[in-house]
PDBML (XML) file of the C-alpha atoms, coordinates in Angstrom:
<?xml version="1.0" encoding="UTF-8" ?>
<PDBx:datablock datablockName="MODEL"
   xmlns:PDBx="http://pdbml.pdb.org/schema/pdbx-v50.xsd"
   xmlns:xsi="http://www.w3.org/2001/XMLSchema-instance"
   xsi:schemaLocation="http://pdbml.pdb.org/schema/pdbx-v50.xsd pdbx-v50.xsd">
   <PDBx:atom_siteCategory>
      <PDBx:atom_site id="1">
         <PDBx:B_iso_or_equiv>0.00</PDBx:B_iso_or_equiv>
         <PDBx:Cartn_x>0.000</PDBx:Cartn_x>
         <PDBx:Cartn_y>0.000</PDBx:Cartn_y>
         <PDBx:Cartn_z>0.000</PDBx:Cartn_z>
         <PDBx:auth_asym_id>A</PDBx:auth_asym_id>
         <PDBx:auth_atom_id>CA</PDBx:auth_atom_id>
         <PDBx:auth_comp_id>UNK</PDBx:auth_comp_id>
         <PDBx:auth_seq_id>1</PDBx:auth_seq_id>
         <PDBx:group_PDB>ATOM</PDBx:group_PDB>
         <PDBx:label_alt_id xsi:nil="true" />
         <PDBx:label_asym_id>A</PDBx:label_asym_id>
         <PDBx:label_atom_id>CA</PDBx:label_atom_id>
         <PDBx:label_comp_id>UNK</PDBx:label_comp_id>
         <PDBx:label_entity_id>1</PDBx:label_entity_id>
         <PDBx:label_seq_id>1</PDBx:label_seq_id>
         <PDBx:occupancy>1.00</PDBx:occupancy>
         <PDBx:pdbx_PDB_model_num>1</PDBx:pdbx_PDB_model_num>
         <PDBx:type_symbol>C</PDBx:type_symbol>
      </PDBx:atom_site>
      <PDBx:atom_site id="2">
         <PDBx:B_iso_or_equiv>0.00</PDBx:B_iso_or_equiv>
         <PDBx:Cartn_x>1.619</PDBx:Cartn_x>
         <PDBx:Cartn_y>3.217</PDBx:Cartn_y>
         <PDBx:Cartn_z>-0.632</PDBx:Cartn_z>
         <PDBx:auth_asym_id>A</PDBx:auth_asym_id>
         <PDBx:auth_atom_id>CA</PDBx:auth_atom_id>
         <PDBx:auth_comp_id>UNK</PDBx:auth_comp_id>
         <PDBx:auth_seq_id>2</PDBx:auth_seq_id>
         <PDBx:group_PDB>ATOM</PDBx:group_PDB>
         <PDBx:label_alt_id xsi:nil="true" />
         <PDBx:label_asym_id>A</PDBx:label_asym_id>
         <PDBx:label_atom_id>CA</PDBx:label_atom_id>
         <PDBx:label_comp_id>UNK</PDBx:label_comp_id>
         <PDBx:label_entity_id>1</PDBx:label_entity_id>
         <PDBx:label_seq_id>2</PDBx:label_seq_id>
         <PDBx:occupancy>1.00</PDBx:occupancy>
         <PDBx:pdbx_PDB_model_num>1</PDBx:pdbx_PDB_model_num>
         <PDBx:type_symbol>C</PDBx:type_symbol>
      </PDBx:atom_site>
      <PDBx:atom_site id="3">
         <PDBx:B_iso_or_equiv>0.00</PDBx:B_iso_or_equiv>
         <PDBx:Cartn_x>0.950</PDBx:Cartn_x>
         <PDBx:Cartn_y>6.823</PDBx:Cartn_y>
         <PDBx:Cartn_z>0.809</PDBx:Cartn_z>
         <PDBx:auth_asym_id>A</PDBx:auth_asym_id>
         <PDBx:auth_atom_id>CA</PDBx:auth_atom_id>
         <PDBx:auth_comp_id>UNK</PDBx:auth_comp_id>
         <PDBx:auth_seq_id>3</PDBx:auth_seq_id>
         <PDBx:group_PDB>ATOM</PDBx:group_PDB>
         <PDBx:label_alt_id xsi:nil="true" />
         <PDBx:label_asym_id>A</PDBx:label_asym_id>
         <PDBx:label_atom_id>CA</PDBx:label_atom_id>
         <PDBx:label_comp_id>UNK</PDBx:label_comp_id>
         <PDBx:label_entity_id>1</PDBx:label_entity_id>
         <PDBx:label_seq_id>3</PDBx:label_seq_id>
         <PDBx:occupancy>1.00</PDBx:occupancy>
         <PDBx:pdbx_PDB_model_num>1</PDBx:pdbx_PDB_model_num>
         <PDBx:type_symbol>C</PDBx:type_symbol>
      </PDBx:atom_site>
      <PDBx:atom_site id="4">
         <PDBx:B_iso_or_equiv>0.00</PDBx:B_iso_or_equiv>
         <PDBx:Cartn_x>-1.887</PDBx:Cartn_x>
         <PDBx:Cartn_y>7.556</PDBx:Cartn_y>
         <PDBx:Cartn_z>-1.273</PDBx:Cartn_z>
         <PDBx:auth_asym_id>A</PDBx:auth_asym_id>
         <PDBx:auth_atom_id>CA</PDBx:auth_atom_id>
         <PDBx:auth_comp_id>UNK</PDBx:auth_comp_id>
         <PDBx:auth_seq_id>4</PDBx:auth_seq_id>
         <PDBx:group_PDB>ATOM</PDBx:group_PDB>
         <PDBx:label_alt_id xsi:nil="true" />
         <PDBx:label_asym_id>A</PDBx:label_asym_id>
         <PDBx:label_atom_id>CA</PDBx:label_atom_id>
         <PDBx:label_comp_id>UNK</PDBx:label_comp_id>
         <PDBx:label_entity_id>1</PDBx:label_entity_id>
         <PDBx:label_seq_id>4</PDBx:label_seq_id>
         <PDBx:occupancy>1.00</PDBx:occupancy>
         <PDBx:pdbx_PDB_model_num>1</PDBx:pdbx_PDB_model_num>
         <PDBx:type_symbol>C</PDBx:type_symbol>
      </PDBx:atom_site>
      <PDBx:atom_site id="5">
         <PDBx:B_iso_or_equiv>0.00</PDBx:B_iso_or_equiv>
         <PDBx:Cartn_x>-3.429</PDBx:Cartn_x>
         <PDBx:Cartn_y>4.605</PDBx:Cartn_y>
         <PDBx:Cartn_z>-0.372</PDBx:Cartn_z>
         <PDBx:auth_asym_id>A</PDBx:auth_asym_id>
         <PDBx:auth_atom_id>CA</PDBx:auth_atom_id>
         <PDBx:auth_comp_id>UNK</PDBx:auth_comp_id>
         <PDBx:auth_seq_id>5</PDBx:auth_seq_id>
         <PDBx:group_PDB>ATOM</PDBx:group_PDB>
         <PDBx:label_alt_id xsi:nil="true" />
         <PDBx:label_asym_id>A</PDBx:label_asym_id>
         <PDBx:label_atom_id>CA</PDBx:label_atom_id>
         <PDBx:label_comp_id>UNK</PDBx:label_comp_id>
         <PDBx:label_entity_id>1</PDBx:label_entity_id>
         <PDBx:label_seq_id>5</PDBx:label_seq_id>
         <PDBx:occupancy>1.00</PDBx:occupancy>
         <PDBx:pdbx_PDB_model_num>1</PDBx:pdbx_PDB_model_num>
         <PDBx:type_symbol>C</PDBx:type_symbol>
      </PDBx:atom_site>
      <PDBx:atom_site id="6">
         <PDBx:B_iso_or_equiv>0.00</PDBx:B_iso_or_equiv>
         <PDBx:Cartn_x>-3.126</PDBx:Cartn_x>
         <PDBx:Cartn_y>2.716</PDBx:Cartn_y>
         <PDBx:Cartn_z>-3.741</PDBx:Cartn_z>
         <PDBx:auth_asym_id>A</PDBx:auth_asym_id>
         <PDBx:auth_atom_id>CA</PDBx:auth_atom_id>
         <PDBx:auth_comp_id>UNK</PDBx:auth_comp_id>
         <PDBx:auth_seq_id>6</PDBx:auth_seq_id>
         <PDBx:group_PDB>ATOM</PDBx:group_PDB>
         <PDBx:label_alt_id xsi:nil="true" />
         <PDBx:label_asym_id>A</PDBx:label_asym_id>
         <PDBx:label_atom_id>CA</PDBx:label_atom_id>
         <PDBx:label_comp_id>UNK</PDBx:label_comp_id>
         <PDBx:label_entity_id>1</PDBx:label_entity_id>
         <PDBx:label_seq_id>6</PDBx:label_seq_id>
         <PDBx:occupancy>1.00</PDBx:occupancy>
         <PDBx:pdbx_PDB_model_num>1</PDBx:pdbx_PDB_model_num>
         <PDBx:type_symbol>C</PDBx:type_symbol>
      </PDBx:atom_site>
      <PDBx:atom_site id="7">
         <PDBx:B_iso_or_equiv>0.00</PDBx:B_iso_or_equiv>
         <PDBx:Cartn_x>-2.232</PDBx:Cartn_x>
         <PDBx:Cartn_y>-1.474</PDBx:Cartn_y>
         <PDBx:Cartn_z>-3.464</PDBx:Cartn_z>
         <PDBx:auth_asym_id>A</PDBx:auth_asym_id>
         <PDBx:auth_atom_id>CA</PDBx:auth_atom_id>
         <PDBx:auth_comp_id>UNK</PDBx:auth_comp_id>
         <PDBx:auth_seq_id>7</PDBx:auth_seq_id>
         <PDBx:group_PDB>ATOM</PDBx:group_PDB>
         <PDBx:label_alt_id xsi:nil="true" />
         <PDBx:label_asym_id>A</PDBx:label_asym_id>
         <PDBx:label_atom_id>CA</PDBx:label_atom_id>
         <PDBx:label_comp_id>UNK</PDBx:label_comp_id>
         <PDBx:label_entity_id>1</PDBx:label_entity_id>
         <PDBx:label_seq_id>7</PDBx:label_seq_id>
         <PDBx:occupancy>1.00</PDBx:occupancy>
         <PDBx:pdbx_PDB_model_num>1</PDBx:pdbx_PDB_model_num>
         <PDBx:type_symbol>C</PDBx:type_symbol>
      </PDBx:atom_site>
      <PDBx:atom_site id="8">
         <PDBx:B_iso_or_equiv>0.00</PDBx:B_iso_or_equiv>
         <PDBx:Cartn_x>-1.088</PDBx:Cartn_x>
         <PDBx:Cartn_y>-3.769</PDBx:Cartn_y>
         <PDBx:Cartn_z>-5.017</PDBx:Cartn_z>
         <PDBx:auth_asym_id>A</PDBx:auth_asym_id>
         <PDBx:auth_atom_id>CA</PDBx:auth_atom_id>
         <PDBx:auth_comp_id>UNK</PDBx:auth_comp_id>
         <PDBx:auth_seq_id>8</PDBx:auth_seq_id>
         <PDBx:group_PDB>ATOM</PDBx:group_PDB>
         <PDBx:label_alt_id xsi:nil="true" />
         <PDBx:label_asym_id>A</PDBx:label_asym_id>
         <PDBx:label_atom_id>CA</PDBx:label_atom_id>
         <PDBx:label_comp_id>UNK</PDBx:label_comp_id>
         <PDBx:label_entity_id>1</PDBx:label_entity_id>
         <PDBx:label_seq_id>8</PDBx:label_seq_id>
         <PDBx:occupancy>1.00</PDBx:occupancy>
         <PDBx:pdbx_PDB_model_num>1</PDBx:pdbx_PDB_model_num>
         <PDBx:type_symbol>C</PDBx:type_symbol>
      </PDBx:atom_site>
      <PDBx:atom_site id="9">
         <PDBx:B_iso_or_equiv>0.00</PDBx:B_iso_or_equiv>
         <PDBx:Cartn_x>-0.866</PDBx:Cartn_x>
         <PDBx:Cartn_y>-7.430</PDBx:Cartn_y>
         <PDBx:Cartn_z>-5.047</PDBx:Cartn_z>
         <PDBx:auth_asym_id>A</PDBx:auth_asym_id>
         <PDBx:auth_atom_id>CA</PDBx:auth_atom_id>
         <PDBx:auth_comp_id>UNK</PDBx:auth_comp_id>
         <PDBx:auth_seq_id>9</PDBx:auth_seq_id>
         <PDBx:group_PDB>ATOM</PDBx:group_PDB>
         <PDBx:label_alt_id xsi:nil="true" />
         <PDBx:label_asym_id>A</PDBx:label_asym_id>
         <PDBx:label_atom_id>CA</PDBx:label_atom_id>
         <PDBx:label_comp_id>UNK</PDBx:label_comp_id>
         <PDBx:label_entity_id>1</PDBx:label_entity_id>
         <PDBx:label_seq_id>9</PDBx:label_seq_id>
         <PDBx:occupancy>1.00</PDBx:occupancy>
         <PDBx:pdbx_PDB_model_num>1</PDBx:pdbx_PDB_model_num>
         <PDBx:type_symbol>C</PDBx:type_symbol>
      </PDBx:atom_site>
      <PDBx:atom_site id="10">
         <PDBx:B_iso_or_equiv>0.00</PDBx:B_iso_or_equiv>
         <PDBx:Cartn_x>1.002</PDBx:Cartn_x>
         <PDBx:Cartn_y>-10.683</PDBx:Cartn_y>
         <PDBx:Cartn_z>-5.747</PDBx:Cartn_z>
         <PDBx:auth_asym_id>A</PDBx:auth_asym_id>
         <PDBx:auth_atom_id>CA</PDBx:auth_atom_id>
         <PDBx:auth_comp_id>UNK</PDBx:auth_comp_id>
         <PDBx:auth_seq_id>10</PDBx:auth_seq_id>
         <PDBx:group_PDB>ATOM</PDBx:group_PDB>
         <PDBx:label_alt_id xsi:nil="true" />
         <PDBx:label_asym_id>A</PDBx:label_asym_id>
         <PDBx:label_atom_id>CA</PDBx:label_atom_id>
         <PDBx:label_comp_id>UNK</PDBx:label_comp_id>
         <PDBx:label_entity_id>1</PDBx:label_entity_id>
         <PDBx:label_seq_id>10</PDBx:label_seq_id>
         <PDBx:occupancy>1.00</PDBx:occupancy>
         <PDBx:pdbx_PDB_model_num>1</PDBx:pdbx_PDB_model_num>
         <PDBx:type_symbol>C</PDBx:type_symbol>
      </PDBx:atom_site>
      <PDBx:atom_site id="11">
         <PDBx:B_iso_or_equiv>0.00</PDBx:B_iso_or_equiv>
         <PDBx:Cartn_x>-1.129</PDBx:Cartn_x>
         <PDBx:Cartn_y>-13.452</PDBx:Cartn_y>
         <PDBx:Cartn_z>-7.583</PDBx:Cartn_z>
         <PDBx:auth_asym_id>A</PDBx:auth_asym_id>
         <PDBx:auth_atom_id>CA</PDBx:auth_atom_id>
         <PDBx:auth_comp_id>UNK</PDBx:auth_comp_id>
         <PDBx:auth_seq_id>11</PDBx:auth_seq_id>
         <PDBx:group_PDB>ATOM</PDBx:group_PDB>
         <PDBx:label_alt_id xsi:nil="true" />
         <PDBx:label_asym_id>A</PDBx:label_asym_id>
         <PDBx:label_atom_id>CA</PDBx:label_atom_id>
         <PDBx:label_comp_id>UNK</PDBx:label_comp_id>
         <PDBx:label_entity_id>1</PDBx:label_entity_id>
         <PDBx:label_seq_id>11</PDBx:label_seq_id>
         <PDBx:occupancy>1.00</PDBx:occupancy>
         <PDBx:pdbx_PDB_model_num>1</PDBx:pdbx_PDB_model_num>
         <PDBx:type_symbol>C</PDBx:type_symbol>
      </PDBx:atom_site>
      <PDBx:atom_site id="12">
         <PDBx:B_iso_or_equiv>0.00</PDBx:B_iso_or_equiv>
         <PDBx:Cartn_x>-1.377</PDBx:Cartn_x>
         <PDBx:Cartn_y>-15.177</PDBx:Cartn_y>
         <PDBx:Cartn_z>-4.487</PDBx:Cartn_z>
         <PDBx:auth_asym_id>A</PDBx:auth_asym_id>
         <PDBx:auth_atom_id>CA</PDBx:auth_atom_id>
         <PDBx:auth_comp_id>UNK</PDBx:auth_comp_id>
         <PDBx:auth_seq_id>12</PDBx:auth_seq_id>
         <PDBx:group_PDB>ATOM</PDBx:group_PDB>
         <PDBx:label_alt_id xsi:nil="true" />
         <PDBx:label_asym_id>A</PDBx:label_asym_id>
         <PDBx:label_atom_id>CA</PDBx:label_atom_id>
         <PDBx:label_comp_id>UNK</PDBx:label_comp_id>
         <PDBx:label_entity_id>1</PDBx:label_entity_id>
         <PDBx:label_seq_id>12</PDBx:label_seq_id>
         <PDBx:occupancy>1.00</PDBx:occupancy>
         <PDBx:pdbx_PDB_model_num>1</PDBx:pdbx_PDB_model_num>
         <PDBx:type_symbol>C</PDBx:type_symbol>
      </PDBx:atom_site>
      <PDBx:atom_site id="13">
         <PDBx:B_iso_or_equiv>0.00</PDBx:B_iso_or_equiv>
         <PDBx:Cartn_x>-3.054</PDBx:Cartn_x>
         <PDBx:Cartn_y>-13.103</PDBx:Cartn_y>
         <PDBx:Cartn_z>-2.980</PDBx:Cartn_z>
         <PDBx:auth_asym_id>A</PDBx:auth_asym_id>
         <PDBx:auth_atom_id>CA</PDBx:auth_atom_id>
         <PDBx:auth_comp_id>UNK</PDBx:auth_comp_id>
         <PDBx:auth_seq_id>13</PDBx:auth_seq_id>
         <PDBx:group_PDB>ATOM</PDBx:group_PDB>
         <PDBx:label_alt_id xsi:nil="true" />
         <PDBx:label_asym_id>A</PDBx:label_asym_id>
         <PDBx:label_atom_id>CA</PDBx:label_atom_id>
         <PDBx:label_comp_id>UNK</PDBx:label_comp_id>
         <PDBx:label_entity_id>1</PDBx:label_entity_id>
         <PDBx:label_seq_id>13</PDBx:label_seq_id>
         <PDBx:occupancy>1.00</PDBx:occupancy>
         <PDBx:pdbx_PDB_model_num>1</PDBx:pdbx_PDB_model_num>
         <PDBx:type_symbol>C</PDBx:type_symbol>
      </PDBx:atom_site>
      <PDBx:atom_site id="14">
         <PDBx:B_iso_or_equiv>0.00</PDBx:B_iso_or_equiv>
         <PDBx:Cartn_x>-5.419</PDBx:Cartn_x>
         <PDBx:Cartn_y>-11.381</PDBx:Cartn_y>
         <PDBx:Cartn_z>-5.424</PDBx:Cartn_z>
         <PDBx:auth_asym_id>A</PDBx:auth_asym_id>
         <PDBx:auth_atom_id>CA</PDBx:auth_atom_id>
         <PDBx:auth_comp_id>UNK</PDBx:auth_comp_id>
         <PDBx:auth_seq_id>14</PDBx:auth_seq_id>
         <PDBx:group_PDB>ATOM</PDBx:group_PDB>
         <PDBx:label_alt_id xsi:nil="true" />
         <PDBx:label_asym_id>A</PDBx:label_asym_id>
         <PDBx:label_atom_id>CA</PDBx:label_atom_id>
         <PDBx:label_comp_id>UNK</PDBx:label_comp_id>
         <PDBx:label_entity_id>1</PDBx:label_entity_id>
         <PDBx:label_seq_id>14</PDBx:label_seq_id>
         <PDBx:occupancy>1.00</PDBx:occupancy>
         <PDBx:pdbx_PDB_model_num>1</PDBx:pdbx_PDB_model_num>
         <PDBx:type_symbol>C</PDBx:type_symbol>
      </PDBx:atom_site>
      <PDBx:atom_site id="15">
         <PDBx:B_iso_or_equiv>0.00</PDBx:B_iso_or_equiv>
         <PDBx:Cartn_x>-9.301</PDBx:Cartn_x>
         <PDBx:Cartn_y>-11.430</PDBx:Cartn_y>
         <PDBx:Cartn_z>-4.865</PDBx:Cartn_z>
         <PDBx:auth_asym_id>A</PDBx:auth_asym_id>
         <PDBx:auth_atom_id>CA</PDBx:auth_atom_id>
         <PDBx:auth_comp_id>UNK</PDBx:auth_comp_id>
         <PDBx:auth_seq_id>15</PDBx:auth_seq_id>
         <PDBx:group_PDB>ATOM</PDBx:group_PDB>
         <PDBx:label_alt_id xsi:nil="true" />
         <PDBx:label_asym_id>A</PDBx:label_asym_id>
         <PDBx:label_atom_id>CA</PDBx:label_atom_id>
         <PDBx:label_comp_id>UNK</PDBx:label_comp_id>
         <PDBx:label_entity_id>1</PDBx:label_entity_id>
         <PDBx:label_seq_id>15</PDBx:label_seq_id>
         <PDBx:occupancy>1.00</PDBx:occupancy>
         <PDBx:pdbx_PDB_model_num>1</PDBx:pdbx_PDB_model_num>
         <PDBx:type_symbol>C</PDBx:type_symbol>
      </PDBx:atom_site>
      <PDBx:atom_site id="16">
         <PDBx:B_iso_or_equiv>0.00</PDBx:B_iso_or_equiv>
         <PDBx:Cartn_x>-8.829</PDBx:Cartn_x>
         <PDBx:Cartn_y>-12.731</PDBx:Cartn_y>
         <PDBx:Cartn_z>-1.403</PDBx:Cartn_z>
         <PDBx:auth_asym_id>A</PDBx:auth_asym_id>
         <PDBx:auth_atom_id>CA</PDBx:auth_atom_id>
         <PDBx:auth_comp_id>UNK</PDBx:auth_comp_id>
         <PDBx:auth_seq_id>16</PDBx:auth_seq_id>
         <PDBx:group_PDB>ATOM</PDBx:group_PDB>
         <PDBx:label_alt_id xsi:nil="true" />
         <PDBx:label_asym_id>A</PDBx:label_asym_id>
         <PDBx:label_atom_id>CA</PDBx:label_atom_id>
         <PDBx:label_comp_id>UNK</PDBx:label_comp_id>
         <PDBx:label_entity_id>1</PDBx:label_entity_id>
         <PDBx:label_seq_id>16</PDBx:label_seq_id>
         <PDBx:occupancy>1.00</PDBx:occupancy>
         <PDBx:pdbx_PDB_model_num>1</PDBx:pdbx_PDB_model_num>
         <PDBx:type_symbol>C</PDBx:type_symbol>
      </PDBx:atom_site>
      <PDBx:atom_site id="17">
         <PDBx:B_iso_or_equiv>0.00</PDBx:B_iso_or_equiv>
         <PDBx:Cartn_x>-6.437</PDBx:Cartn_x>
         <PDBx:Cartn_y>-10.852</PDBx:Cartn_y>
         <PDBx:Cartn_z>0.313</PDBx:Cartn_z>
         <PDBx:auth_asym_id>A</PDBx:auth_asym_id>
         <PDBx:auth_atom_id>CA</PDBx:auth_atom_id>
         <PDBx:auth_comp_id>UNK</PDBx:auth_comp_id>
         <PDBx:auth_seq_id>17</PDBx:auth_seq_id>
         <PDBx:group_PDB>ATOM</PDBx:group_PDB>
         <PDBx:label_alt_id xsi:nil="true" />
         <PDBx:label_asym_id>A</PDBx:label_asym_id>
         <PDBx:label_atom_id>CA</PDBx:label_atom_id>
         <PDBx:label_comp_id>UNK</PDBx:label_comp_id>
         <PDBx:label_entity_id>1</PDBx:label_entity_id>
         <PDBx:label_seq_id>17</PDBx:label_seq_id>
         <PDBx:occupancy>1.00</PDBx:occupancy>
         <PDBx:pdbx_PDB_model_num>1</PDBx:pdbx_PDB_model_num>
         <PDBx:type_symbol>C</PDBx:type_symbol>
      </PDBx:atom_site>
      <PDBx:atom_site id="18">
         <PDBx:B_iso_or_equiv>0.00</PDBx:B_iso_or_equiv>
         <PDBx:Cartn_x>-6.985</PDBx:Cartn_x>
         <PDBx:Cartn_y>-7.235</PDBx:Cartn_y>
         <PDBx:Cartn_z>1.377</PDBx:Cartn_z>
         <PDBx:auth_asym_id>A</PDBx:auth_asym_id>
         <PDBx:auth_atom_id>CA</PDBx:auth_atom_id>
         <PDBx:auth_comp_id>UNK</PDBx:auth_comp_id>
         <PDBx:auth_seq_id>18</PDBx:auth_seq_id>
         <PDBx:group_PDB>ATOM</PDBx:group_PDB>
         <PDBx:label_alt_id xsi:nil="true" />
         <PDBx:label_asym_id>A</PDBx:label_asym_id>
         <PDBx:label_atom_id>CA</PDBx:label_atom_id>
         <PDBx:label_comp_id>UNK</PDBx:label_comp_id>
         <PDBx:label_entity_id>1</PDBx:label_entity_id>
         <PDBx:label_seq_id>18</PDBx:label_seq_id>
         <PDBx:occupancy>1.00</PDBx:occupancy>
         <PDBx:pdbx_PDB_model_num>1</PDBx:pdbx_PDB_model_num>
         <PDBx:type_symbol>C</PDBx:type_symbol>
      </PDBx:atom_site>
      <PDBx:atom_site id="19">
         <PDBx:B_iso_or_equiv>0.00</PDBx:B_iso_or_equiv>
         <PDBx:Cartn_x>-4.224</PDBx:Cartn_x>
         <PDBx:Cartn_y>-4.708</PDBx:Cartn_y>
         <PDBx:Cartn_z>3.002</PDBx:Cartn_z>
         <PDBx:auth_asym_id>A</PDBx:auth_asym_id>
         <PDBx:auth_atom_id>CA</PDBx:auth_atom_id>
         <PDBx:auth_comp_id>UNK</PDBx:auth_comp_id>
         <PDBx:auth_seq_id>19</PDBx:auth_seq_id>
         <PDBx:group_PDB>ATOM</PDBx:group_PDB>
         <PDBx:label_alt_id xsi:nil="true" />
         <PDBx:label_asym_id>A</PDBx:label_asym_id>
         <PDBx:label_atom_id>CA</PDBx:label_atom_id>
         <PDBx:label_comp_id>UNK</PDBx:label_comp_id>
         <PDBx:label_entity_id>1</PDBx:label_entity_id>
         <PDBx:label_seq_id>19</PDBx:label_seq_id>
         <PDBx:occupancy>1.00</PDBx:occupancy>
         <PDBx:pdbx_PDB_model_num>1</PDBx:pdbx_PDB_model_num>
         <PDBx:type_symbol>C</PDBx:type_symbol>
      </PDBx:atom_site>
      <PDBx:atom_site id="20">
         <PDBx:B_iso_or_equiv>0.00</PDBx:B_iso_or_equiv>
         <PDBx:Cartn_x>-4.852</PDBx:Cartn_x>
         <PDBx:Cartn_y>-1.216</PDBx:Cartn_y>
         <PDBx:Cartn_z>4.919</PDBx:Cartn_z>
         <PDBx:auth_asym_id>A</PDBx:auth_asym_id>
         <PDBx:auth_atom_id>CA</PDBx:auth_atom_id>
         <PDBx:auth_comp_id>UNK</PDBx:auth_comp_id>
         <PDBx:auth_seq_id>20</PDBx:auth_seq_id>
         <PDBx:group_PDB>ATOM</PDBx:group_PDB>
         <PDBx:label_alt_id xsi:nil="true" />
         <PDBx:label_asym_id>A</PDBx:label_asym_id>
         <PDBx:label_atom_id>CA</PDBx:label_atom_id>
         <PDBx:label_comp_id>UNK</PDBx:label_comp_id>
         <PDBx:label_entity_id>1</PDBx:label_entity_id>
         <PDBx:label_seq_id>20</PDBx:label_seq_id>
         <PDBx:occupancy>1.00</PDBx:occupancy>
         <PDBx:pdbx_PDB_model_num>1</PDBx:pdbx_PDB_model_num>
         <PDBx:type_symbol>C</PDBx:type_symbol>
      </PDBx:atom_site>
      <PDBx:atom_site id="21">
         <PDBx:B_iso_or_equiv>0.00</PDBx:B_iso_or_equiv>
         <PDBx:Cartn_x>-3.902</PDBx:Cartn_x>
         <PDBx:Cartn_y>1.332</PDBx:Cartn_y>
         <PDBx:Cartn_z>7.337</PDBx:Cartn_z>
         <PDBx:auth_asym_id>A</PDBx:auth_asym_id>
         <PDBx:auth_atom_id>CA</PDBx:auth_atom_id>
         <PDBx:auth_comp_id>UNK</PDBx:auth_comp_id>
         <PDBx:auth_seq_id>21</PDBx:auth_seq_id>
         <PDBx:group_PDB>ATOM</PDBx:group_PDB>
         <PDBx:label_alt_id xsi:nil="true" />
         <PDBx:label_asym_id>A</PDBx:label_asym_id>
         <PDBx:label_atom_id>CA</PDBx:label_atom_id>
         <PDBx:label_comp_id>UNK</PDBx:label_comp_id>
         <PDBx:label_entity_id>1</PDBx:label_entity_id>
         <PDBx:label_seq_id>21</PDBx:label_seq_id>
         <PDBx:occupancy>1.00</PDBx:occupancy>
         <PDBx:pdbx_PDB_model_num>1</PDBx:pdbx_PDB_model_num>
         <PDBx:type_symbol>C</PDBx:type_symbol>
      </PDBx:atom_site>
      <PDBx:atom_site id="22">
         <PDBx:B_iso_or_equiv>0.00</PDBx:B_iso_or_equiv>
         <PDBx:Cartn_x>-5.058</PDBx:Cartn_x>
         <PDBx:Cartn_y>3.224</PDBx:Cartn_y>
         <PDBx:Cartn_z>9.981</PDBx:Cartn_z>
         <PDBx:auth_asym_id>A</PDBx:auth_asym_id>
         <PDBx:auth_atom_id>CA</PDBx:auth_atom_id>
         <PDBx:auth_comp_id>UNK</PDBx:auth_comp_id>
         <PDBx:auth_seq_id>22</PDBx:auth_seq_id>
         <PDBx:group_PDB>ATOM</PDBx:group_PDB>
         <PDBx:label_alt_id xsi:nil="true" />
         <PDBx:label_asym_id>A</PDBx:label_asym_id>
         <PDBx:label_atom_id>CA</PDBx:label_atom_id>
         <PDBx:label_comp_id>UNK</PDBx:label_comp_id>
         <PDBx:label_entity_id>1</PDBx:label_entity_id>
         <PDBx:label_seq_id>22</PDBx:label_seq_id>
         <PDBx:occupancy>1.00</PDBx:occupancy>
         <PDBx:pdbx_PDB_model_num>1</PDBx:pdbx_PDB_model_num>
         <PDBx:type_symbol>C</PDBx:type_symbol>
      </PDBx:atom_site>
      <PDBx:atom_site id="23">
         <PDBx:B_iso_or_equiv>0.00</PDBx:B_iso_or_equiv>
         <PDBx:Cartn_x>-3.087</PDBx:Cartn_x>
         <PDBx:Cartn_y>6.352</PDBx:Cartn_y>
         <PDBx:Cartn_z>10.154</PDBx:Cartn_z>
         <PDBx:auth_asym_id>A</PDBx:auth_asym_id>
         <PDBx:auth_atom_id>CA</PDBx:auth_atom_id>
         <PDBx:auth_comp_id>UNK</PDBx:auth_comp_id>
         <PDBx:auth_seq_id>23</PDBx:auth_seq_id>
         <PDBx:group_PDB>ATOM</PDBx:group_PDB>
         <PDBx:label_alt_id xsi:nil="true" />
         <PDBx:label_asym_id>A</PDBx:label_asym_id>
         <PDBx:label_atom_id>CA</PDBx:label_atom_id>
         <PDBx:label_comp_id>UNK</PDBx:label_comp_id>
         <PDBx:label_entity_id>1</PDBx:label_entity_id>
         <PDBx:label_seq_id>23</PDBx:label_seq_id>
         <PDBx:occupancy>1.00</PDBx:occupancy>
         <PDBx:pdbx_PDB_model_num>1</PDBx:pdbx_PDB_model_num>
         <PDBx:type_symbol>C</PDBx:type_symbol>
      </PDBx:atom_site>
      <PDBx:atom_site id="24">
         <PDBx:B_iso_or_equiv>0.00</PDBx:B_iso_or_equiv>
         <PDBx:Cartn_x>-4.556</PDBx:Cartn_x>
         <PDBx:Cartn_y>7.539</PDBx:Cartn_y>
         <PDBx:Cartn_z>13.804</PDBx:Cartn_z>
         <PDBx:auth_asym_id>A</PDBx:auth_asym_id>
         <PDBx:auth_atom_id>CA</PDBx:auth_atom_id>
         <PDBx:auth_comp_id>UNK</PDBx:auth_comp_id>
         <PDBx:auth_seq_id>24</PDBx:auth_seq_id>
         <PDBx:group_PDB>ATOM</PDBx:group_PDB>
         <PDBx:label_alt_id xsi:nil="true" />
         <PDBx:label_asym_id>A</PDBx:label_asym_id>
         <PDBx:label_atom_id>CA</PDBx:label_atom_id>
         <PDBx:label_comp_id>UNK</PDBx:label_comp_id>
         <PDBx:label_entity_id>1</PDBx:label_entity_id>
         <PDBx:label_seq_id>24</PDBx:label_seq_id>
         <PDBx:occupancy>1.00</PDBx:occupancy>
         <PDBx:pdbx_PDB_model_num>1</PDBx:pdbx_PDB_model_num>
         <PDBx:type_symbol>C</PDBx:type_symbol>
      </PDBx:atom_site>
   </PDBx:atom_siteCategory>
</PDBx:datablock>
């Protein structure tokens, strides 16, 4: 995930994986 909060994924992990941040 970068600062803009645009991800990205490896094929493993497409459609079932999900990643995030909580800045606070």
């Amino acid at each position: 995930i970068d600062s803009s909060g645009g991800t990205s994924y490896g094929d493993s992990a497409k459609g079932r994986f999900t990643i995030s941040t909580d800045n606070d």
